[in-house]
PDB file of N, CA and C in Angstrom:
ATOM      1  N   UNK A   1     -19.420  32.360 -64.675  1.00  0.00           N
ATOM      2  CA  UNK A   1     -19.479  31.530 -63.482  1.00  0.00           C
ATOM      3  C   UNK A   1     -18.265  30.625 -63.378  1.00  0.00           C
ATOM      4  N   UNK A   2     -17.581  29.813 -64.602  1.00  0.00           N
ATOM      5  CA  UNK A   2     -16.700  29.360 -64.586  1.00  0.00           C
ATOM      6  C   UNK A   2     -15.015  30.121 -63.698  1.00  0.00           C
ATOM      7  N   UNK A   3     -14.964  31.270 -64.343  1.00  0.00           N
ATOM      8  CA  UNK A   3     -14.124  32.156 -63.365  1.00  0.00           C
ATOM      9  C   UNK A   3     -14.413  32.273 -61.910  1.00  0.00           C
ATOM     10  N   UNK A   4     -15.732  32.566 -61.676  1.00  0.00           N
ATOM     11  CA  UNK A   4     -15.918  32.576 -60.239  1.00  0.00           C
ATOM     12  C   UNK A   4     -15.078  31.096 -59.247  1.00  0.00           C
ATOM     13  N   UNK A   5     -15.681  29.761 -60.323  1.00  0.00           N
ATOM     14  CA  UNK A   5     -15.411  28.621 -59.608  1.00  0.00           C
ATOM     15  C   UNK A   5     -13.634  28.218 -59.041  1.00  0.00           C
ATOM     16  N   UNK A   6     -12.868  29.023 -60.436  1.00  0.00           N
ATOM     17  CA  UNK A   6     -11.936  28.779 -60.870  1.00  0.00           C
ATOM     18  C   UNK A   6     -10.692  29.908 -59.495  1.00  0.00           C
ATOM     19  N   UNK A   7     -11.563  30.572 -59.027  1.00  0.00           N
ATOM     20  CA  UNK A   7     -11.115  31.859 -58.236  1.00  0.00           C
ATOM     21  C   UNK A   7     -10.975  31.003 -56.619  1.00  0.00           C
ATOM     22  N   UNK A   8     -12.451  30.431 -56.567  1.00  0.00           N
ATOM     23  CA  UNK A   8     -12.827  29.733 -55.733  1.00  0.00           C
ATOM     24  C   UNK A   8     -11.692  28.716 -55.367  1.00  0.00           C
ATOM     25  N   UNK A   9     -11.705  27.625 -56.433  1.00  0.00           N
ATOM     26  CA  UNK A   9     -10.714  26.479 -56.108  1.00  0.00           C
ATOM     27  C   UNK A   9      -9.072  27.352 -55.656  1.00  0.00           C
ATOM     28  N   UNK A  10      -8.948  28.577 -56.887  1.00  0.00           N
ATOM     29  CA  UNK A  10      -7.619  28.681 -56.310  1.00  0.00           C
ATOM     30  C   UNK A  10      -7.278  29.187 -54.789  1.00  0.00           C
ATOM     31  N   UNK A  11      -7.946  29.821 -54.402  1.00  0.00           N
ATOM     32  CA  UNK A  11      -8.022  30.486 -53.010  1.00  0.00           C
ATOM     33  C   UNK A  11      -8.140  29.220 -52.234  1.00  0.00           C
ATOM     34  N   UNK A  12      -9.187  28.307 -52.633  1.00  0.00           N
ATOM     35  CA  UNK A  12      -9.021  26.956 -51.472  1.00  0.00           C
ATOM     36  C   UNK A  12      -7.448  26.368 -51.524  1.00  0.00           C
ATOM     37  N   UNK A  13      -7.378  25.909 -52.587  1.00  0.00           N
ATOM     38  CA  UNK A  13      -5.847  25.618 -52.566  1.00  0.00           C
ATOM     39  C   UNK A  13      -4.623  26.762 -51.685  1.00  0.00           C
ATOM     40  N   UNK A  14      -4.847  28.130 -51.821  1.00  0.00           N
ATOM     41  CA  UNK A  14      -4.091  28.564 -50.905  1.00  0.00           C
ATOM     42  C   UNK A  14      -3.883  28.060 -49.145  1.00  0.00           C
ATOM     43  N   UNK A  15      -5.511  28.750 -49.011  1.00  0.00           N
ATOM     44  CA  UNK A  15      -5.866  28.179 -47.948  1.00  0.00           C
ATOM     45  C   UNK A  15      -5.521  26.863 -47.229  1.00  0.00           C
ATOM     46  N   UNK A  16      -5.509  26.076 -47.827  1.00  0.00           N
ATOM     47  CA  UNK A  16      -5.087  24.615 -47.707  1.00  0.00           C
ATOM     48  C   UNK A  16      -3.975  24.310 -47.387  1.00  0.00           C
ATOM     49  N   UNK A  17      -3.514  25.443 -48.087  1.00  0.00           N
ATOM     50  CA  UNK A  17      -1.563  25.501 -48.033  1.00  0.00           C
ATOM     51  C   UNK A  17      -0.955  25.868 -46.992  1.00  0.00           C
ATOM     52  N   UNK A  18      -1.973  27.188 -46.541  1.00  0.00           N
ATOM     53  CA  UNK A  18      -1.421  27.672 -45.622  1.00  0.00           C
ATOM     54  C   UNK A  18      -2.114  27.230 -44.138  1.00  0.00           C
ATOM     55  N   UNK A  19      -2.398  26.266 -44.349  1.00  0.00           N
ATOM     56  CA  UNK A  19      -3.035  25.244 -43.093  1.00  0.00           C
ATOM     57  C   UNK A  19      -2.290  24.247 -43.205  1.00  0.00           C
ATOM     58  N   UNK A  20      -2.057  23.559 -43.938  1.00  0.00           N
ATOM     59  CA  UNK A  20      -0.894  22.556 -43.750  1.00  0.00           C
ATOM     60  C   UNK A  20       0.319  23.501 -43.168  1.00  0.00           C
ATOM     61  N   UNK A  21       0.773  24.510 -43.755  1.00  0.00           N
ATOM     62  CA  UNK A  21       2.084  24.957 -43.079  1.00  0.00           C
ATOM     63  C   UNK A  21       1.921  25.202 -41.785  1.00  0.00           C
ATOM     64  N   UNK A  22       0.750  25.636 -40.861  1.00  0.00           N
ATOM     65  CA  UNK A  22       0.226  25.728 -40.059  1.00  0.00           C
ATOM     66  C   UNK A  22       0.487  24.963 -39.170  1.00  0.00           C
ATOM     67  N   UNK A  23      -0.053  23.713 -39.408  1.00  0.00           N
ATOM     68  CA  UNK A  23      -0.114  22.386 -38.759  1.00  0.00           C
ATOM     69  C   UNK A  23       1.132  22.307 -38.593  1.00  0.00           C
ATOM     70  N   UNK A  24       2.271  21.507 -39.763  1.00  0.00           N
ATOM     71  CA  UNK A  24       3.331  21.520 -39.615  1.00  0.00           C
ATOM     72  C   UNK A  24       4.268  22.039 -38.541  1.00  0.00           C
ATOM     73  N   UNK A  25       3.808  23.783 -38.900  1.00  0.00           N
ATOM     74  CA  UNK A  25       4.920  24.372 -37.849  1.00  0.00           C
ATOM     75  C   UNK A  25       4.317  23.736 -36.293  1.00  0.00           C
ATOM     76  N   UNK A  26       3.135  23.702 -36.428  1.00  0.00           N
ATOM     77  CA  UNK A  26       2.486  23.608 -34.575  1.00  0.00           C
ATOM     78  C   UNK A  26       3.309  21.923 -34.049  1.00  0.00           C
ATOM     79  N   UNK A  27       3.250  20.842 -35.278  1.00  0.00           N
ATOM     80  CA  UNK A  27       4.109  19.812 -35.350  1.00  0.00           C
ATOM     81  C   UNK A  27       5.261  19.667 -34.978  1.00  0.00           C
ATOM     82  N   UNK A  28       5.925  20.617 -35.317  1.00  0.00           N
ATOM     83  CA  UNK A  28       7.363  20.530 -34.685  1.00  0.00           C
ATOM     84  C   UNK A  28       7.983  21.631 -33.735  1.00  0.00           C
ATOM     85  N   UNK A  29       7.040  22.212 -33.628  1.00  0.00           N
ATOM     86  CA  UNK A  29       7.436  22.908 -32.021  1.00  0.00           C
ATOM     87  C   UNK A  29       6.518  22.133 -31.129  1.00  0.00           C
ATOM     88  N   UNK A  30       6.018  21.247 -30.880  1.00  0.00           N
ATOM     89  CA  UNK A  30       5.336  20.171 -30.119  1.00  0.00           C
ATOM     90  C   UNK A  30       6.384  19.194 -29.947  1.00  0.00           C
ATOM     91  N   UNK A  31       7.031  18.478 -30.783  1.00  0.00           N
ATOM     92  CA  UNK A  31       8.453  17.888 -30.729  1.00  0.00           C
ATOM     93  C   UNK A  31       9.747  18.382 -30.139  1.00  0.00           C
ATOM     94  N   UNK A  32       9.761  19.378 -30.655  1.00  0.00           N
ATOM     95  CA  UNK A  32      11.165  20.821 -29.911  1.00  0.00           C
ATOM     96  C   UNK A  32      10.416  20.337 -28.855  1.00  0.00           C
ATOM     97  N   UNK A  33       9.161  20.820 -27.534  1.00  0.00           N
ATOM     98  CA  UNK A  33       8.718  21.358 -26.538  1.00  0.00           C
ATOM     99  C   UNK A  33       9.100  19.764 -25.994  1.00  0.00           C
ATOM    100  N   UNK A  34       8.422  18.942 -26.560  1.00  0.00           N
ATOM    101  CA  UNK A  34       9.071  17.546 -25.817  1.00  0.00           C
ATOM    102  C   UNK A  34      10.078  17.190 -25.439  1.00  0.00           C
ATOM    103  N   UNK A  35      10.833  16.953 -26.507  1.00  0.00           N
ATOM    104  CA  UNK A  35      12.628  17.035 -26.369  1.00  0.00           C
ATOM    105  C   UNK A  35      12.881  17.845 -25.453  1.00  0.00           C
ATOM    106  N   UNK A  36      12.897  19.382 -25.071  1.00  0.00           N
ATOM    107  CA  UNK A  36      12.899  20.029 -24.189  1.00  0.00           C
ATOM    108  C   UNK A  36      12.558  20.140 -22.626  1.00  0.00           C
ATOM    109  N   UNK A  37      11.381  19.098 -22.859  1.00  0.00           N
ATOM    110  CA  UNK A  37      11.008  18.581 -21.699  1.00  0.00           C
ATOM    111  C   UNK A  37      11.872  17.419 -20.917  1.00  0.00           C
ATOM    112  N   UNK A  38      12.132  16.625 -21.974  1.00  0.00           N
ATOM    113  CA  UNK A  38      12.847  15.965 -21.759  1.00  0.00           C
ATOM    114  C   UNK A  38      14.225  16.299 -20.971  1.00  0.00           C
ATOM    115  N   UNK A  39      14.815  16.864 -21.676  1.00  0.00           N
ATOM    116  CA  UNK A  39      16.306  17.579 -21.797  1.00  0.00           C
ATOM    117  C   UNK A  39      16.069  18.277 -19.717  1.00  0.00           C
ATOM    118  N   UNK A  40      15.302  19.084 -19.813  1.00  0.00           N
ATOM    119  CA  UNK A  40      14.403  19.269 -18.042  1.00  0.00           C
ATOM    120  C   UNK A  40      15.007  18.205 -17.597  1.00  0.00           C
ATOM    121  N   UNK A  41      13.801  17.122 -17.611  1.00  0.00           N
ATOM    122  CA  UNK A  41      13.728  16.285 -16.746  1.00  0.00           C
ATOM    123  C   UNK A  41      15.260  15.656 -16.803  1.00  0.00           C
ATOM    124  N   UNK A  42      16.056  15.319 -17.089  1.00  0.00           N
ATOM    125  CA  UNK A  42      17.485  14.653 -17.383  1.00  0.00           C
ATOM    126  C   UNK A  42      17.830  15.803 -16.677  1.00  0.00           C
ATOM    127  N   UNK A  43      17.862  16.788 -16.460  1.00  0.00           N
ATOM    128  CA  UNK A  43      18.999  18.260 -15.738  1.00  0.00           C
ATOM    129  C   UNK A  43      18.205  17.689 -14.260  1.00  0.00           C
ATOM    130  N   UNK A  44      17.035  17.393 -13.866  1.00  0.00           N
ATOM    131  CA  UNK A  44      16.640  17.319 -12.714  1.00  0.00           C
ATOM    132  C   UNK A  44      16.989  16.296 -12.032  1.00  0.00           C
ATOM    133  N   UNK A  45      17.110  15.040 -12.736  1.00  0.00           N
ATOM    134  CA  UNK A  45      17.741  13.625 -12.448  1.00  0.00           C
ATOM    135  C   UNK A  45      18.717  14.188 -11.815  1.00  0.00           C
ATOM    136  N   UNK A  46      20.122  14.500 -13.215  1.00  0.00           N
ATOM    137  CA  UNK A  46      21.579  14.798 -12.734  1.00  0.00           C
ATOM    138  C   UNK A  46      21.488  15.041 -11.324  1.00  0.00           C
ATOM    139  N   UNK A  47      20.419  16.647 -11.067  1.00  0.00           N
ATOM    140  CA  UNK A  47      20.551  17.416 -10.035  1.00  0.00           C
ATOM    141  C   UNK A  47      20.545  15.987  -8.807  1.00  0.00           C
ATOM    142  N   UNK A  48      19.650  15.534  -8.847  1.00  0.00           N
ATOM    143  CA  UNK A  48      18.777  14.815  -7.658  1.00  0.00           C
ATOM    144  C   UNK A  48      20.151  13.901  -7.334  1.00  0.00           C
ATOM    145  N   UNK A  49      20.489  12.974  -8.365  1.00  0.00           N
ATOM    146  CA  UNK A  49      22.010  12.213  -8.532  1.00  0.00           C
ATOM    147  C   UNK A  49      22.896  12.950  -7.316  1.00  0.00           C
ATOM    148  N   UNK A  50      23.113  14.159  -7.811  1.00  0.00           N
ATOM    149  CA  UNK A  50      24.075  14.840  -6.511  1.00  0.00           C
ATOM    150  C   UNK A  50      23.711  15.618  -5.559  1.00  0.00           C
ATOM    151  N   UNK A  51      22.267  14.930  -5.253  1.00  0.00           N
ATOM    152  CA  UNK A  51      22.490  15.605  -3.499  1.00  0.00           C
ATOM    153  C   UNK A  51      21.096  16.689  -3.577  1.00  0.00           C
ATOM    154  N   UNK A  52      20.902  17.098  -5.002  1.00  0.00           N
ATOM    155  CA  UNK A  52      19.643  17.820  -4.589  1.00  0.00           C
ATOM    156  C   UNK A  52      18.562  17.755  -4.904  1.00  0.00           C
ATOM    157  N   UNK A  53      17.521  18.484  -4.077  1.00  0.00           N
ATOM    158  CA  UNK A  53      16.110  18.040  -3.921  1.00  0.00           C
ATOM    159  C   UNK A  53      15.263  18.994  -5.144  1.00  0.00           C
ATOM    160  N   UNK A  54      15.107  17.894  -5.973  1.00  0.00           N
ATOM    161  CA  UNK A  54      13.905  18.319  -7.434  1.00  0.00           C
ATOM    162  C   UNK A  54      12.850  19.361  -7.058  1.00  0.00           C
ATOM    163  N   UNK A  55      12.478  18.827  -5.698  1.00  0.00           N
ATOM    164  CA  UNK A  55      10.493  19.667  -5.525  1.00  0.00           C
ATOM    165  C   UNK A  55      11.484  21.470  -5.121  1.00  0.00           C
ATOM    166  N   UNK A  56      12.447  21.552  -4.470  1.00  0.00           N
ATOM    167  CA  UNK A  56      12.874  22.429  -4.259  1.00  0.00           C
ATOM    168  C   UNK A  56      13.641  23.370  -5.412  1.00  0.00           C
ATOM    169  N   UNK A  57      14.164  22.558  -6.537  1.00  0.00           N
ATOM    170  CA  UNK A  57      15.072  23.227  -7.398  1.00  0.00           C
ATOM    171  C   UNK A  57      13.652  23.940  -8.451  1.00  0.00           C
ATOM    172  N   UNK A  58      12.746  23.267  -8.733  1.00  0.00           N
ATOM    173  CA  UNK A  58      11.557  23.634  -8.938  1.00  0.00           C
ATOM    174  C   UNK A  58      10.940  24.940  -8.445  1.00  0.00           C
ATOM    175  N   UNK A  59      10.889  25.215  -7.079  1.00  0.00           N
ATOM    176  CA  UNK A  59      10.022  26.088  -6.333  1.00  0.00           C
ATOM    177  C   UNK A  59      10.966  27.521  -6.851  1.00  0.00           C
ATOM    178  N   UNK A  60      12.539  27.173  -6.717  1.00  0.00           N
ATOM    179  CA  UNK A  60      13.779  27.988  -6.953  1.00  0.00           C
ATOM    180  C   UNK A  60      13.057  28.736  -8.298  1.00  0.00           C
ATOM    181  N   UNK A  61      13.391  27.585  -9.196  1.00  0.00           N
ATOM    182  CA  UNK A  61      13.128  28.027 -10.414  1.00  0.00           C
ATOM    183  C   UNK A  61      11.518  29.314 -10.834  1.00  0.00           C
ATOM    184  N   UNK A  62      10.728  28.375 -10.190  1.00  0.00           N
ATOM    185  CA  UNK A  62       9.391  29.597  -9.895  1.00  0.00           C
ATOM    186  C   UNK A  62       9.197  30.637  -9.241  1.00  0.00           C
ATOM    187  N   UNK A  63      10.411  30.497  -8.578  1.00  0.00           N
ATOM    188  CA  UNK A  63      10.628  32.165  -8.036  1.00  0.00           C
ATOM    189  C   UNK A  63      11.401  32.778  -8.421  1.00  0.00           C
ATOM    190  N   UNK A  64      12.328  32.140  -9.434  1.00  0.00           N
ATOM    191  CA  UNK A  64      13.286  33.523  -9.951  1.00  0.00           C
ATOM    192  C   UNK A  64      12.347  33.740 -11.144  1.00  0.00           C
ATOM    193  N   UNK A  65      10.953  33.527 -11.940  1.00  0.00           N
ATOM    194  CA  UNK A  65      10.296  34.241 -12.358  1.00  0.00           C
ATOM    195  C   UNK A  65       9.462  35.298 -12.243  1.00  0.00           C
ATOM    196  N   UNK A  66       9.613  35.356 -10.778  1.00  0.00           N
ATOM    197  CA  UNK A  66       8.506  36.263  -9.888  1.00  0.00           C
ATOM    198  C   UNK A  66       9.755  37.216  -9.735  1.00  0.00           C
ATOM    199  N   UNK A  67       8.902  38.818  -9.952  1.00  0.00           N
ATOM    200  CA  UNK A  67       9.517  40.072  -9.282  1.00  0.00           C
ATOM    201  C   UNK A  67       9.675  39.878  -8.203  1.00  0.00           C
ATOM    202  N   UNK A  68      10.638  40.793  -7.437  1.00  0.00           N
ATOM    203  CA  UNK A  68      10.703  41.086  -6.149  1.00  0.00           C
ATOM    204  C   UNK A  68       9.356  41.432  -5.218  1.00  0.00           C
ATOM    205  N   UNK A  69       8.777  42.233  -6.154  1.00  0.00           N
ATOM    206  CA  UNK A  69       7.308  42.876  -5.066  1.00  0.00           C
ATOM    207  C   UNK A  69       6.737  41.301  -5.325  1.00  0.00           C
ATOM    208  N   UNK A  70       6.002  41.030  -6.257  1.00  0.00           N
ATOM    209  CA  UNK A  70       5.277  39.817  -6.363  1.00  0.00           C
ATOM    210  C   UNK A  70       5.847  38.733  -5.208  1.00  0.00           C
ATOM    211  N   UNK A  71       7.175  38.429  -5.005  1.00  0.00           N
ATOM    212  CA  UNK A  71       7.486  37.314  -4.116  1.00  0.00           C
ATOM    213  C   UNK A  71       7.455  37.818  -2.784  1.00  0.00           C
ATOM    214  N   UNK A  72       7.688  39.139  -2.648  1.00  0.00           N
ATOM    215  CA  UNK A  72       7.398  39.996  -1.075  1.00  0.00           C
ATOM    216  C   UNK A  72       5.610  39.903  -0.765  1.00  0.00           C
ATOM    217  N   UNK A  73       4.879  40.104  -1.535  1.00  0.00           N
ATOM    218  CA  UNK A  73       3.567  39.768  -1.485  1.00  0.00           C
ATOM    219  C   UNK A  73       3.068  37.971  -0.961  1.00  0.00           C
ATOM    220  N   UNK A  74       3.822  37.280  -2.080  1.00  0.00           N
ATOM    221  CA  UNK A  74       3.108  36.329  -1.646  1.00  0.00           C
ATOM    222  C   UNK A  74       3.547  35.675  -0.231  1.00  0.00           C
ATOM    223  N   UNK A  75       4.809  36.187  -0.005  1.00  0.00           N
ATOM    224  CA  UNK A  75       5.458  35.838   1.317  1.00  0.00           C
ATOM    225  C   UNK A  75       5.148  36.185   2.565  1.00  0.00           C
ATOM    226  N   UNK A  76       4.255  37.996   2.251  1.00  0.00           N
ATOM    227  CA  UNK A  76       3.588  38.131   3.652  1.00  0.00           C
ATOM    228  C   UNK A  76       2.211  37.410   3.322  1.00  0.00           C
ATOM    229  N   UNK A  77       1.622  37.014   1.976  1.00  0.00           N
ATOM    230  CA  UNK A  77       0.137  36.386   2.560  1.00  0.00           C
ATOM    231  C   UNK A  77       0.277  35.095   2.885  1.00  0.00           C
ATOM    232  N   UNK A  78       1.539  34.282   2.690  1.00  0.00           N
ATOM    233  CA  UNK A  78       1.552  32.723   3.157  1.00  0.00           C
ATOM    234  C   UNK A  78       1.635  32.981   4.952  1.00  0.00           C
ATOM    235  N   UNK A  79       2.928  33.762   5.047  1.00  0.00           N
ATOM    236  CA  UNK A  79       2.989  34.249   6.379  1.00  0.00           C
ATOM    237  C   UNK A  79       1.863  34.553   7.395  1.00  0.00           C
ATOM    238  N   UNK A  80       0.820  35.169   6.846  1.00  0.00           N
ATOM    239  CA  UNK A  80      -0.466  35.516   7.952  1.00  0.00           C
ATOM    240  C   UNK A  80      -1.415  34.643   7.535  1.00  0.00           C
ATOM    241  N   UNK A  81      -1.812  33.298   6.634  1.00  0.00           N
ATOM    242  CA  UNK A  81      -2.143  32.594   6.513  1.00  0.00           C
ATOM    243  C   UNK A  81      -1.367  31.332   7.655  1.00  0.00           C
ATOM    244  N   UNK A  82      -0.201  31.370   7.676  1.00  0.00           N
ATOM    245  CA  UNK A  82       0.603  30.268   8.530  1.00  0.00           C
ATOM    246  C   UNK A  82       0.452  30.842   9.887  1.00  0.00           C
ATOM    247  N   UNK A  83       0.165  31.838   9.962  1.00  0.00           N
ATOM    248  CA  UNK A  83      -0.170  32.734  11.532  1.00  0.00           C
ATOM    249  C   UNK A  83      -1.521  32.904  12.223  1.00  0.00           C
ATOM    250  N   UNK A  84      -2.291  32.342  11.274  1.00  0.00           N
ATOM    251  CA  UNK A  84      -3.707  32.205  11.729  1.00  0.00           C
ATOM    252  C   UNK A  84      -4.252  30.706  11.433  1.00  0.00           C
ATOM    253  N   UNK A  85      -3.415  29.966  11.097  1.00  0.00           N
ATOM    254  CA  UNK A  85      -3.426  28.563  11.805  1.00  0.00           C
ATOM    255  C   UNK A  85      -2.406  27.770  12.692  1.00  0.00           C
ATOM    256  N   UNK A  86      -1.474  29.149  13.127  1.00  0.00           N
ATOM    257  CA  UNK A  86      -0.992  28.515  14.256  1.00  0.00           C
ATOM    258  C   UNK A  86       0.516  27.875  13.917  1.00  0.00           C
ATOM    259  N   UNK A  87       0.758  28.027  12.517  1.00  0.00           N
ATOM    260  CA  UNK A  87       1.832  27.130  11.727  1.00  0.00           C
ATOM    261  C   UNK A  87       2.830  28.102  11.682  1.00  0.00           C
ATOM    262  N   UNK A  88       3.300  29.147  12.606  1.00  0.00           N
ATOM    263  CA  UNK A  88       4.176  29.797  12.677  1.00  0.00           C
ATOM    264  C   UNK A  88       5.384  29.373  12.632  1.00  0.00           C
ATOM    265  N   UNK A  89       6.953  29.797  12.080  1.00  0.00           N
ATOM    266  CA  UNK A  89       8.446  29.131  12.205  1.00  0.00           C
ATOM    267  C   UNK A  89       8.970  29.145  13.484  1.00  0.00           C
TER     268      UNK A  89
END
């Protein structure tokens, strides 16, 4: 039984180990992601500083993640949504 216990503790101690490293890493890519955020928001300032509009450089940015079909889609359903309340260009 002594071996059993002895098997026991060592495996907890792994375990343990490899939960702290765990944590850790989740620790400092939470820091990176901040800083990063940061580092954003300072590029959006600059932007705004000279002339351009944040809510827009934003929308930019969310659409050069979207495919072509995906942004052709959502463009005809805003479109017949803006056409059936009348909010046509």
């Amino acid at each position: 039984m002594n071996d059993m216990t002895d098997a026991t503790e060592s495996m907890s101690q792994t375990t343990a180990g490899q939960l702290k490293s765990i944590i850790e890493r989740i620790e400092r890519l939470e820091e990176e992601k901040k800083a990063l955020s940061e580092d954003i928001r300072d590029v959006f300032a600059e932007a705004k500083a000279t002339g351009f509009d944040p809510k827009i450089l934003r929308k930019i940015v969310s659409l050069r993640k979207q495919d072509l079909a995906e942004r052709q889609e959502q463009d005809a359903l805003l479109e017949t949504y803006m056409a059936a309340l009348g909010m046509t260009f």
